[in-house]
Protein backbone atom coordinates (compact mmCIF):
# COMPACT_ATOMS: atom_id res chain seq x y z
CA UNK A 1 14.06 19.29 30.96
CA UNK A 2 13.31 15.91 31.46
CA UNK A 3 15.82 13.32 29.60
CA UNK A 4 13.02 11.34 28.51
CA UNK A 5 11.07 13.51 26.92
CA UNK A 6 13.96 15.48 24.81
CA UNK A 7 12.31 16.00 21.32
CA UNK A 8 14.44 13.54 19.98
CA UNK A 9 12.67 11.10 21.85
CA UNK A 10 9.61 12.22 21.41
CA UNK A 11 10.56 12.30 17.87
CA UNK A 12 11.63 8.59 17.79
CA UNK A 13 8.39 7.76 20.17
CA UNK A 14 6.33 8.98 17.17
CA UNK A 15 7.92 7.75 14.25
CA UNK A 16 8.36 4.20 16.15
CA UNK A 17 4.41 4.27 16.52
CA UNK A 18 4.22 4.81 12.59
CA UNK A 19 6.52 1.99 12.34
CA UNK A 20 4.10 -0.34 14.61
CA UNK A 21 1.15 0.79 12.85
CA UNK A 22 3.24 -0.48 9.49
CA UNK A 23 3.91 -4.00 11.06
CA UNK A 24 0.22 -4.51 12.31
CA UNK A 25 -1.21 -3.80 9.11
CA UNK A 26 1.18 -6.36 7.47
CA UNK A 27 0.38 -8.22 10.03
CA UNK A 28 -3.62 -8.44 9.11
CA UNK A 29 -2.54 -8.86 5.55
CA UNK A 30 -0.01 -12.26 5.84
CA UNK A 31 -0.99 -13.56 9.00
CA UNK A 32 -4.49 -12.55 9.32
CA UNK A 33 -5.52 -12.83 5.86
CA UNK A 34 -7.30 -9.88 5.02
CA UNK A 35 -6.47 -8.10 1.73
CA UNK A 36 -5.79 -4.28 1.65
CA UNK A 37 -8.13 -1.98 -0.40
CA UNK A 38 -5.84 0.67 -2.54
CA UNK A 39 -7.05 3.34 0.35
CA UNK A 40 -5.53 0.60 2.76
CA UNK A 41 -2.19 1.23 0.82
CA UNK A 42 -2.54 5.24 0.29
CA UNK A 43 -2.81 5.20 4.26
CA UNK A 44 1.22 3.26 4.77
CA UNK A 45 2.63 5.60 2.57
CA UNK A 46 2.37 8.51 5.43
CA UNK A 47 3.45 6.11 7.67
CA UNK A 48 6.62 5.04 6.27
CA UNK A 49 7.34 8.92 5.90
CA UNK A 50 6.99 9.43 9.32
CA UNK A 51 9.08 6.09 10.50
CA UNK A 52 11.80 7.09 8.34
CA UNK A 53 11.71 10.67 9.45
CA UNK A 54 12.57 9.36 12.71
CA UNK A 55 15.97 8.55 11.80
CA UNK A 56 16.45 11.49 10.25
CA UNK A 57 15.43 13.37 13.37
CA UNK A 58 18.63 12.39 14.10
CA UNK A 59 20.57 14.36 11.62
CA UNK A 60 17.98 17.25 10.85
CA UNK A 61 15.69 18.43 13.16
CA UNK A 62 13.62 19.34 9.67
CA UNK A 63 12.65 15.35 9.58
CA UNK A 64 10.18 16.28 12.23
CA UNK A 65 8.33 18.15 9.55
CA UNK A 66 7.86 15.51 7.61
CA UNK A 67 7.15 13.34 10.63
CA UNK A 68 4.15 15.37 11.37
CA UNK A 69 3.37 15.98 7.93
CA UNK A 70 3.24 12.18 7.40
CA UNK A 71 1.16 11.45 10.62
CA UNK A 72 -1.45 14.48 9.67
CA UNK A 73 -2.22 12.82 6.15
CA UNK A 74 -2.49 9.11 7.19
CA UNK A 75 -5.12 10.77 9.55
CA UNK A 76 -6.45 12.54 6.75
CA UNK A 77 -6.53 9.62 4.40
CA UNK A 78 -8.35 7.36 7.85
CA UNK A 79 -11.04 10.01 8.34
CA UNK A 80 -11.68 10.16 3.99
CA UNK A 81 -11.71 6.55 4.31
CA UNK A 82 -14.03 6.21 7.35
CA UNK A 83 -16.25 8.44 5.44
CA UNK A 84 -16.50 6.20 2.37
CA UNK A 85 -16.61 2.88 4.41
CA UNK A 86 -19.58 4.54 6.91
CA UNK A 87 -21.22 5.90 3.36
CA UNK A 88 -20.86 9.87 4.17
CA UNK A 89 -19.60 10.13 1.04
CA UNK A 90 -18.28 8.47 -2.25
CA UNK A 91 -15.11 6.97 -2.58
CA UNK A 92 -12.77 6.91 -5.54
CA UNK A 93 -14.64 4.80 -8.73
CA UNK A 94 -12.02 2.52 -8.84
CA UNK A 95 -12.34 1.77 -5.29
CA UNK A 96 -16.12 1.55 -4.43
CA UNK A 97 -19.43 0.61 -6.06
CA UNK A 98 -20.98 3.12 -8.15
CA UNK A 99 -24.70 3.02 -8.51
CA UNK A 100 -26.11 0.91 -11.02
CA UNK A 101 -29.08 2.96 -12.08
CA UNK A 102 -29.71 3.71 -15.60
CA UNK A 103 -27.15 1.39 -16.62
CA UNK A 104 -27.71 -1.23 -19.66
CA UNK A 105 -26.83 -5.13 -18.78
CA UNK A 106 -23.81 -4.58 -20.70
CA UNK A 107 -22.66 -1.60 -18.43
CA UNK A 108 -23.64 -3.55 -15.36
CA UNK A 109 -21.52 -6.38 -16.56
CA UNK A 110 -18.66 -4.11 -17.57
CA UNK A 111 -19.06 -2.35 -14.39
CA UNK A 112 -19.09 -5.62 -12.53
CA UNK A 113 -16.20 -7.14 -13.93
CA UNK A 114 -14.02 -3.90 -13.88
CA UNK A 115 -14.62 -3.98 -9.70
CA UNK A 116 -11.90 -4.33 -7.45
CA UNK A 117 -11.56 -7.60 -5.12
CA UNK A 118 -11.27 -5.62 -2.05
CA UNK A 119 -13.69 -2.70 -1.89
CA UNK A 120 -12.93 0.47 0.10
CA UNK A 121 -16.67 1.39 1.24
CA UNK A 122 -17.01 -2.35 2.62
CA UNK A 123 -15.24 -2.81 6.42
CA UNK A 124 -13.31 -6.06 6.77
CA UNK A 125 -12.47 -5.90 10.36
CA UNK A 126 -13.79 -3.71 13.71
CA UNK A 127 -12.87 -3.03 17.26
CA UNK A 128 -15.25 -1.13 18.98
CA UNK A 129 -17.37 -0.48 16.17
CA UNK A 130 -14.52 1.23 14.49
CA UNK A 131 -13.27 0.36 11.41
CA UNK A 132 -8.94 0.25 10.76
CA UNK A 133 -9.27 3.27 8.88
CA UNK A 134 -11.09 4.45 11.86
CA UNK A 135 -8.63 3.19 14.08
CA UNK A 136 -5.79 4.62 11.84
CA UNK A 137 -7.42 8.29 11.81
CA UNK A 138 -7.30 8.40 15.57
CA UNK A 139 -3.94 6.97 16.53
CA UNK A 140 -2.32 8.99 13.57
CA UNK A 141 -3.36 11.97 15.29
CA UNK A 142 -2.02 11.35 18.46
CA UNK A 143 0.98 11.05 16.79
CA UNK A 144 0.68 13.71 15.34
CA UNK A 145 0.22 15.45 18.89
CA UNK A 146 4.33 13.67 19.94
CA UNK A 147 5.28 15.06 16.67
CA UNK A 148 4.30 18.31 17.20
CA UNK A 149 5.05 18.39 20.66
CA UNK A 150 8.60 17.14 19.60
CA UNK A 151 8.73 20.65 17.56
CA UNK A 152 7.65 22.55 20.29
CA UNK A 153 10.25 21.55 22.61
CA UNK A 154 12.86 21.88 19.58
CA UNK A 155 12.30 25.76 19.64
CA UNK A 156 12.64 25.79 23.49
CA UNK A 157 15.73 27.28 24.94
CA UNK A 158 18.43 24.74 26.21
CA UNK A 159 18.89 24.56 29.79
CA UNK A 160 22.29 23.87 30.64
């Protein structure tokens, strides 16, 4: 087997992409100013699951479970996202708009005041015409793919 590629590399390879993904999205909340939605947050939990599972690669090779696991819902919680920010489908109340239809001034108001500063179904920032949560969903899978991969090669025979 290649030395490069032993699953504990792989392993580390994944959970130091989590990791980046961690630092970049600090990164466009201090130094590029723009303020997380709370689906913005659920998405970094998964990720610091699967940096820390990493290092524990090291002393279980269970961690990669939870490396994987952690990769496949920060996908999960990219692609729900996507779908709220693209309009698919409805986001969490406390996260979106909800329609104002049939609602008295007072429940406008109430509903107005009770938003949240940083919406979920609005997108802040694009590459590509994809959103971060867009972005997020894709990469997390390919991680995903190392992490699993990693696994794979875990149940392999040694070669001596």
């Amino acid at each position: 087997m290649n030395a490069t590629l032993t699953p504990r590399n792989l392993a580390l390879l994944a959970a130091a992409g989590s990791a980046a993904m961690l630092l970049a999205a600090w990164g466009f909340q201090y130094l590029g100013g723009l303020a997380p939605c709370k689906m913005c947050i659920w998405q970094r939990w998964p990720h610091a699951l699967a940096a820390v599972s990493g290092g524990l690669v090291l002393i279980t090779p269970f961690a990669a479970w939870l490396g994987l696991g952690g990769a496949l819902a920060t996908a999960t919680i990219g692609g729900y996202h996507t779908g709220v920010e693209r309009g698919w489908w409805e986001g969490p109340t406390t996260c979106t708009s909800g329609s104002i239809e049939g609602l008295s001034p007072q429940e406008l108001l109430d509903q107005i005041m009770a938003a949240p500063v940083v919406r979920c179904d609005e997108v802040p920032w694009e590459l590509f015409g994809l959103s971060m949560a867009s972005w997020n969903m894709i990469v997390s899978l390919g991680f995903a793919a190392v992490w699993a991969l990693a696994l794979w090669r875990m149940r392999q025979p040694q070669r001596v």
